[in-house]
N, C-alpha and C. Protein backbone atom coordinates (compact mmCIF):
# COMPACT_ATOMS: atom_id res chain seq x y z
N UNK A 1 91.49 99.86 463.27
CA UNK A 1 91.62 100.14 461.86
C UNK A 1 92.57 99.12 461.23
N UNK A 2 92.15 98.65 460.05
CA UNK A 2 92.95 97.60 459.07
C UNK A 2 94.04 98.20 458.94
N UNK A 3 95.15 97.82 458.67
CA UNK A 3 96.47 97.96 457.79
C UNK A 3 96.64 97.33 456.25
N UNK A 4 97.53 98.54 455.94
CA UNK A 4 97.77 98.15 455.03
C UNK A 4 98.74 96.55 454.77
N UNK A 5 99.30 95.88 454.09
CA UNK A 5 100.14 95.03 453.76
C UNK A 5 101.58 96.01 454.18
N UNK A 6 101.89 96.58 453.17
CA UNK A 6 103.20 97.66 453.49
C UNK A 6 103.07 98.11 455.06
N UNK A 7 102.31 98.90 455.06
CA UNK A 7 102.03 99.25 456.76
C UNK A 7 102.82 98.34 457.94
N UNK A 8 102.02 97.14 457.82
CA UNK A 8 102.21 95.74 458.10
C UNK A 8 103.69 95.40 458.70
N UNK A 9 104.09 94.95 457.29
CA UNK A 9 105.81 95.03 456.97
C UNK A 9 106.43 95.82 457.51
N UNK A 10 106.22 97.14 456.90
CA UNK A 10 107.03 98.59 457.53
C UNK A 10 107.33 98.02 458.92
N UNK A 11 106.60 98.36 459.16
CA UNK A 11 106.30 98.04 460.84
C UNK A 11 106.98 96.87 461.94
N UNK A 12 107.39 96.25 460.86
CA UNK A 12 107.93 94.92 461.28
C UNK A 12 107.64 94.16 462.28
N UNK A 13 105.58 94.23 462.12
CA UNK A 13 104.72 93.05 462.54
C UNK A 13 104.71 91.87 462.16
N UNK A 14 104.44 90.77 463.04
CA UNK A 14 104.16 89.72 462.58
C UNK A 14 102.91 89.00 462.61
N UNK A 15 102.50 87.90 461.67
CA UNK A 15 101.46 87.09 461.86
C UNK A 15 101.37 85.94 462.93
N UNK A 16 100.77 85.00 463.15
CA UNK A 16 101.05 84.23 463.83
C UNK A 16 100.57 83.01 463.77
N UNK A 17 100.83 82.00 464.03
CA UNK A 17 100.34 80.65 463.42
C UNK A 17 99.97 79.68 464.85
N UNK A 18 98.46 78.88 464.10
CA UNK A 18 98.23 77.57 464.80
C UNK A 18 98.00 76.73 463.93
N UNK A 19 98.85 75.43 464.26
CA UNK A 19 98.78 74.49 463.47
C UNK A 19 99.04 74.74 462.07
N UNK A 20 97.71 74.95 461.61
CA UNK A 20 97.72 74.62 459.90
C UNK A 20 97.10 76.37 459.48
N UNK A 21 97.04 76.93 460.43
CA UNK A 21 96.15 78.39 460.24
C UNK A 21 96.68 79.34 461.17
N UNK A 22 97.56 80.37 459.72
CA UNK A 22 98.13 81.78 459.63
C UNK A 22 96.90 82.77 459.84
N UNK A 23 97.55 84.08 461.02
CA UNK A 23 96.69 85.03 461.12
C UNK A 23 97.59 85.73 460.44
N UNK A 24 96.97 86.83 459.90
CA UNK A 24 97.62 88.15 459.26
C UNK A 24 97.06 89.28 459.55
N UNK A 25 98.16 90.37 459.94
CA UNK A 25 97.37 91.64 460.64
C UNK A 25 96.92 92.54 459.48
N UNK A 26 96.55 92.28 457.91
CA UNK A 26 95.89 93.17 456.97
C UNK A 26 95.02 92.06 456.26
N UNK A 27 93.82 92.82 455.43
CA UNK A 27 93.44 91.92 454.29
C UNK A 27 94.04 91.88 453.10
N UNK A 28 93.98 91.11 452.68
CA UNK A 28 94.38 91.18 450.92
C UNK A 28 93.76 90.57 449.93
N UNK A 29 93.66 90.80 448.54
CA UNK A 29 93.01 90.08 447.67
C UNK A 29 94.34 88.72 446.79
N UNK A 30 94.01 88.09 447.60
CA UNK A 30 95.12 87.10 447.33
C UNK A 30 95.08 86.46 445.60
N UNK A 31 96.17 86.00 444.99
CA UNK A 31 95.71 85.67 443.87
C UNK A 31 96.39 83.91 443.67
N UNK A 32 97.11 83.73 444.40
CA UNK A 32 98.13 82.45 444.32
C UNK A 32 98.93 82.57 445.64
N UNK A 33 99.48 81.12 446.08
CA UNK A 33 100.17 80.88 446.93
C UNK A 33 100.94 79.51 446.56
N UNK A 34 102.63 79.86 446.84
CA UNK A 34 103.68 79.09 446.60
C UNK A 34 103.76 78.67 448.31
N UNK A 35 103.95 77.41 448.40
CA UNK A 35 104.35 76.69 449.68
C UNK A 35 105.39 75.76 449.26
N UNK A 36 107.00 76.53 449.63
CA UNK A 36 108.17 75.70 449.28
C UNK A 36 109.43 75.43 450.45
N UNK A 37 110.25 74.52 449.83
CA UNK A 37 111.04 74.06 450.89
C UNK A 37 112.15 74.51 450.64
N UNK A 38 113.07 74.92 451.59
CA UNK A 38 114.44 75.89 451.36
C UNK A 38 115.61 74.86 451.56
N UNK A 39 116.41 75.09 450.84
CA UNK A 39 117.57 74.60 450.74
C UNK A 39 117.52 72.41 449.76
N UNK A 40 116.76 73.09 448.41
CA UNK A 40 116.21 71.77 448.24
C UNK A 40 116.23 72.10 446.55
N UNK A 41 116.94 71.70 446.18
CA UNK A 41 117.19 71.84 444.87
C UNK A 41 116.67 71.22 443.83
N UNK A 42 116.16 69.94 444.07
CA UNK A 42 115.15 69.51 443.23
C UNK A 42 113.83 69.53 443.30
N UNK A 43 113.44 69.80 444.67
CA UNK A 43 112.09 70.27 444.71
C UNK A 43 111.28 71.85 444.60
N UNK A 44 110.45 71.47 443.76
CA UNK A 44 109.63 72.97 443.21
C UNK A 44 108.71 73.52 444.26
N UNK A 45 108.23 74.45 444.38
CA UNK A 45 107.32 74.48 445.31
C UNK A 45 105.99 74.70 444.87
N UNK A 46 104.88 73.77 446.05
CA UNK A 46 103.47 73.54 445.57
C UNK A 46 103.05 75.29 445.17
N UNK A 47 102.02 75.06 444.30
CA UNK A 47 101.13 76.28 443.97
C UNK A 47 99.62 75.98 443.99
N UNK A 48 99.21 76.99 444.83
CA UNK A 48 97.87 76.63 445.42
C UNK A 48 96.95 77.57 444.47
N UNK A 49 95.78 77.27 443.39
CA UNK A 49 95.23 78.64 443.77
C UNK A 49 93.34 78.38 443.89
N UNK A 50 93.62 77.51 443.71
CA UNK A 50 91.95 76.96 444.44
C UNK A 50 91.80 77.20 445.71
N UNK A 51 90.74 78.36 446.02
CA UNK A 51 90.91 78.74 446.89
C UNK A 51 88.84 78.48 447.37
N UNK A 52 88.40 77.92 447.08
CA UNK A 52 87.02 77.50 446.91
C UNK A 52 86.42 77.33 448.82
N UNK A 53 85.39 77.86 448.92
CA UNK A 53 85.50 77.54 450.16
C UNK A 53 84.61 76.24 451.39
N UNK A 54 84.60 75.32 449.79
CA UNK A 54 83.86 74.18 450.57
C UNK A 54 85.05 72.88 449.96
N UNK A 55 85.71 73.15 448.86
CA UNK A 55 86.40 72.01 448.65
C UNK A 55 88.46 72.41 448.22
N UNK A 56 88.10 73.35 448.30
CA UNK A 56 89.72 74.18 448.83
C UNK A 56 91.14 73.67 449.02
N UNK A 57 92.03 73.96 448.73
CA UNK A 57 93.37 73.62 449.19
C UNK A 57 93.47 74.57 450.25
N UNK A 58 93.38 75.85 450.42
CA UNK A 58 93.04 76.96 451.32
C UNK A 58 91.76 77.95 451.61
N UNK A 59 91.84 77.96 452.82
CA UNK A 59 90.36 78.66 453.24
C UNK A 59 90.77 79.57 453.35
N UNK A 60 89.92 80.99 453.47
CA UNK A 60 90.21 82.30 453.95
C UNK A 60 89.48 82.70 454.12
N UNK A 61 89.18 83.21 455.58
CA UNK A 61 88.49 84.07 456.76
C UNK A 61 89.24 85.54 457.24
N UNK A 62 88.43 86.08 456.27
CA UNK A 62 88.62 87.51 456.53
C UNK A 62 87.86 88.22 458.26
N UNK A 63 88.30 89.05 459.14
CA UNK A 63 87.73 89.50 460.21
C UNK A 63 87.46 90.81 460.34
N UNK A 64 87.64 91.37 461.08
CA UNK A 64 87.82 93.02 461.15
C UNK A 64 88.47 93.46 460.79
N UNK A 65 89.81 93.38 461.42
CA UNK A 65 91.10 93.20 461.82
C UNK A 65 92.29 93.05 461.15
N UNK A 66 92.09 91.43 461.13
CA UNK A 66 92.77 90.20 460.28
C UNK A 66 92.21 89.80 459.35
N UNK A 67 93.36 88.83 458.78
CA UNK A 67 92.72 87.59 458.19
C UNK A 67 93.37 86.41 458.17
N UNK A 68 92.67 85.41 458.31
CA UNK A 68 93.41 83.84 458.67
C UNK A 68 93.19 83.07 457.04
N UNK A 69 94.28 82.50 456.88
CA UNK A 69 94.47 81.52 455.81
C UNK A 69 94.92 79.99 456.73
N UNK A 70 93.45 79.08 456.08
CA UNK A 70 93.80 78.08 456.88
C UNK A 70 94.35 76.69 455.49
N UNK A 71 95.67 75.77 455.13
CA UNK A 71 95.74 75.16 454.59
C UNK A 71 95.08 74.23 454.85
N UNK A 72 94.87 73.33 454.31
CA UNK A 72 93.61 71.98 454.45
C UNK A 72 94.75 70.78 454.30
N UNK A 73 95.81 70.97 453.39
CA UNK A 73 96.37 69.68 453.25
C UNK A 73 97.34 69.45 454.01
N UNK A 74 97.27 70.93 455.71
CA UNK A 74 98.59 70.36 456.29
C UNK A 74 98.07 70.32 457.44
N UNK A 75 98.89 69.36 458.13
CA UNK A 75 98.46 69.42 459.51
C UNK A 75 98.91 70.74 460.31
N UNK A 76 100.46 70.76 460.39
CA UNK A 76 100.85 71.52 461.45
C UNK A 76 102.33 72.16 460.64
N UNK A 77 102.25 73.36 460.10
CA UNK A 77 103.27 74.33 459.20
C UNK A 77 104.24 74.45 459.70
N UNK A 78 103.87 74.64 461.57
CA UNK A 78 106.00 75.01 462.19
C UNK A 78 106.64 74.12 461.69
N UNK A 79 105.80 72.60 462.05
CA UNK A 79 106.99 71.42 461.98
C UNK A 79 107.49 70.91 460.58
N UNK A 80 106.25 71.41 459.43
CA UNK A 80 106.44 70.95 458.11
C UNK A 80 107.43 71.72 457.95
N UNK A 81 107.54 73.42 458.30
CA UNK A 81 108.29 74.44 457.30
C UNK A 81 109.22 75.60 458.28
N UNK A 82 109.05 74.86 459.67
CA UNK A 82 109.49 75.80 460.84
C UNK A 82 111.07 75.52 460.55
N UNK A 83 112.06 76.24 461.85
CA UNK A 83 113.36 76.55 461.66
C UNK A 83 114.22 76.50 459.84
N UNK A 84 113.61 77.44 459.64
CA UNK A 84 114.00 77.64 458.13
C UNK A 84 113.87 76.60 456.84
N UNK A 85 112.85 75.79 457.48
CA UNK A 85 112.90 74.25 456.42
C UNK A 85 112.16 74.94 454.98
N UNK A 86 111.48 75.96 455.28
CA UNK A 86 110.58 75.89 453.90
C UNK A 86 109.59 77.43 454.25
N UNK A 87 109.17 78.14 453.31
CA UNK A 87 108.28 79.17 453.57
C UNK A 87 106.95 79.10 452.43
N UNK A 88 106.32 79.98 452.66
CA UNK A 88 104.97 80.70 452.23
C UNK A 88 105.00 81.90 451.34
N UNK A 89 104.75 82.02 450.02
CA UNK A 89 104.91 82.60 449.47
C UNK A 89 103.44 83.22 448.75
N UNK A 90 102.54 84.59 449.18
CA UNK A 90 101.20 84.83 449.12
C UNK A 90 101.71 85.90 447.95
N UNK A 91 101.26 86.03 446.81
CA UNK A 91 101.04 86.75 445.62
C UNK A 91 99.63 87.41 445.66
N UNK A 92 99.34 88.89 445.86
CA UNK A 92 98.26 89.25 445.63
C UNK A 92 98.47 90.94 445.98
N UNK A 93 96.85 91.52 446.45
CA UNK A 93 97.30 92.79 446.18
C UNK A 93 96.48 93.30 447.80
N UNK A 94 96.42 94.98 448.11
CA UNK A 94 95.65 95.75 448.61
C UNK A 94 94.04 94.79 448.20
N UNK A 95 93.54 94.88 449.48
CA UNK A 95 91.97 94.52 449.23
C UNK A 95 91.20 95.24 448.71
N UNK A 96 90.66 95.35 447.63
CA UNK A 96 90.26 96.69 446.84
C UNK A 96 91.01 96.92 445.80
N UNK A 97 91.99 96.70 445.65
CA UNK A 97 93.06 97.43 444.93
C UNK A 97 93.08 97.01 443.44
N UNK A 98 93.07 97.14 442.01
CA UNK A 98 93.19 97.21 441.14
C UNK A 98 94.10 95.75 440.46
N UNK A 99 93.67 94.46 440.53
CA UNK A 99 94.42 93.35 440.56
C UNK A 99 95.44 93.11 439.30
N UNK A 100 94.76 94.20 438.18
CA UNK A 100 95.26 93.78 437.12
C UNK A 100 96.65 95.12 436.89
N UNK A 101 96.73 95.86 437.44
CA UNK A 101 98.12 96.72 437.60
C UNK A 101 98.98 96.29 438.39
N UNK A 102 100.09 96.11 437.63
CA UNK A 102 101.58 95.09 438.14
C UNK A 102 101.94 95.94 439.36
N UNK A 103 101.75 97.47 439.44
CA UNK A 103 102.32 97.96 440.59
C UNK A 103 101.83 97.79 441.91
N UNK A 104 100.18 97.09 441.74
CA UNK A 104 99.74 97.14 442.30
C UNK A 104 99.78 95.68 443.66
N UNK A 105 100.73 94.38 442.67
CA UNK A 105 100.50 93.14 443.04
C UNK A 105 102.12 92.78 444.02
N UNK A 106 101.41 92.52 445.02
CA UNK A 106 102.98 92.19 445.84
C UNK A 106 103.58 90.80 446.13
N UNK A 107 104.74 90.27 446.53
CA UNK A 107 104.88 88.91 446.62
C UNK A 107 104.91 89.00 447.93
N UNK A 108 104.55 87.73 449.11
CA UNK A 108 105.06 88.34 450.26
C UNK A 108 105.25 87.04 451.03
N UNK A 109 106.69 87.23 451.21
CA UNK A 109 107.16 85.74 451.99
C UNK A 109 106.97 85.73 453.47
N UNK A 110 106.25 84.22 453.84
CA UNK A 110 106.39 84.14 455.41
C UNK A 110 107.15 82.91 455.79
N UNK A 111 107.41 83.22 457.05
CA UNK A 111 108.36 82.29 457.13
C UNK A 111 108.15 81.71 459.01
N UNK A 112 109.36 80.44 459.25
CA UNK A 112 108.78 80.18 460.53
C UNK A 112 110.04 79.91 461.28
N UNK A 113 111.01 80.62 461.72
CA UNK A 113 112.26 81.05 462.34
C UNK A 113 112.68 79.88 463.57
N UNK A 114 111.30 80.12 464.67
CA UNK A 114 112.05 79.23 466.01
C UNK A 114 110.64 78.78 466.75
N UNK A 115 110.37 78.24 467.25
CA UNK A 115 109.62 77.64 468.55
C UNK A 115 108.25 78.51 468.55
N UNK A 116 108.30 79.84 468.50
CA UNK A 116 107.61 80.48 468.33
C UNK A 116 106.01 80.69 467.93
N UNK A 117 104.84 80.76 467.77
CA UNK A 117 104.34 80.91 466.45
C UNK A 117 104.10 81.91 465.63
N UNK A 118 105.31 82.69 465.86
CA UNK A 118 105.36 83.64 465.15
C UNK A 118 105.66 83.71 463.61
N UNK A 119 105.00 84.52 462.48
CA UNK A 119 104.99 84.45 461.00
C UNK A 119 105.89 85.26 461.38
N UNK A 120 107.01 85.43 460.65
CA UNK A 120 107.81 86.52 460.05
C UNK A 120 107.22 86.92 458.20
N UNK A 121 107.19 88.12 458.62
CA UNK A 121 106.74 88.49 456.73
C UNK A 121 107.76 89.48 455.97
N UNK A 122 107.89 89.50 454.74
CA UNK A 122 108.57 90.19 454.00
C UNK A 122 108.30 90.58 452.69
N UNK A 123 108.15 91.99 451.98
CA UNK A 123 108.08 91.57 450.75
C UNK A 123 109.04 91.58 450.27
N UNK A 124 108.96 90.59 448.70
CA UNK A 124 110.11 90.19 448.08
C UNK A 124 109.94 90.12 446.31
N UNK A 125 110.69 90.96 445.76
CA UNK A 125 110.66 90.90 444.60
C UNK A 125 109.78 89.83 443.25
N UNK A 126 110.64 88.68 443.75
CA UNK A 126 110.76 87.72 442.51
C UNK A 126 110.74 86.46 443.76
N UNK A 127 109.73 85.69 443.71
CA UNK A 127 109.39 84.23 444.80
C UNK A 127 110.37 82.99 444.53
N UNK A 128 111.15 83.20 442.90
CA UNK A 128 111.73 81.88 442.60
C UNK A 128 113.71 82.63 442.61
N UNK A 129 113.35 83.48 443.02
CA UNK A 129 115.36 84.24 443.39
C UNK A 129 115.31 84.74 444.65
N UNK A 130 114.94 83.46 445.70
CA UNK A 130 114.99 83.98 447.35
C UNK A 130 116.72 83.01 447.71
């Protein structure tokens, strides 16, 4: 059985990464994605939301299960954004869920800690007061 996003979190599961392509243990109806670098004061972070699935900045393959978001313009995310260099920031909602009710839309930061390929996830208020 799917999980929810919250579920997810609660739970304090993680996703997991190869290369350039995040698994995630829920679906979601994604609406935008911030890919930024931490501790970097003049740089903004990219915003993706072409999400097209033949000419794309990001793919998404939904499964049973999961779902994988694969970036196209990166090679390999640990090393771009791993040991705290930079995170993932997915804006969207419950799959199904009502896109246009604010209560409904979550921010949800991932991140890439150590050696690992483990996603750490979180939700988080406001994407530009982390």
């Amino acid at each position: 059985m799917i999980k929810t996003i919250r579920q997810a979190i609660d739970n304090g599961e993680n996703g997991f990464l190869i290369k350039n392509s995040i698994f995630l243990p829920f679906h979601l109806e994604l609406l935008s994605v911030w890919i930024g670098k931490d501790l970097s004061l003049i740089s903004k972070p990219d915003v993706l939301t072409d999400f097209h699935a033949k000419k794309g900045d990001l793919h998404i393959h939904e499964a049973e299960n999961y779902t994988n978001l694969v970036f196209g313009q990166h090679k390999e995310l640990k090393k771009e954004y791993g040991h705290y260099k930079g995170h993932i920031i997915l804006f969207g909602t419950e799959k199904g869920a009502d896109i246009f009710d604010e209560k409904e839309r979550h921010y949800i930061k991932l991140s890439f800690h150590d050696d690992t390929n483990k996603v750490y996830m979180e939700l988080i208020d406001d994407p530009f007061d982390l």
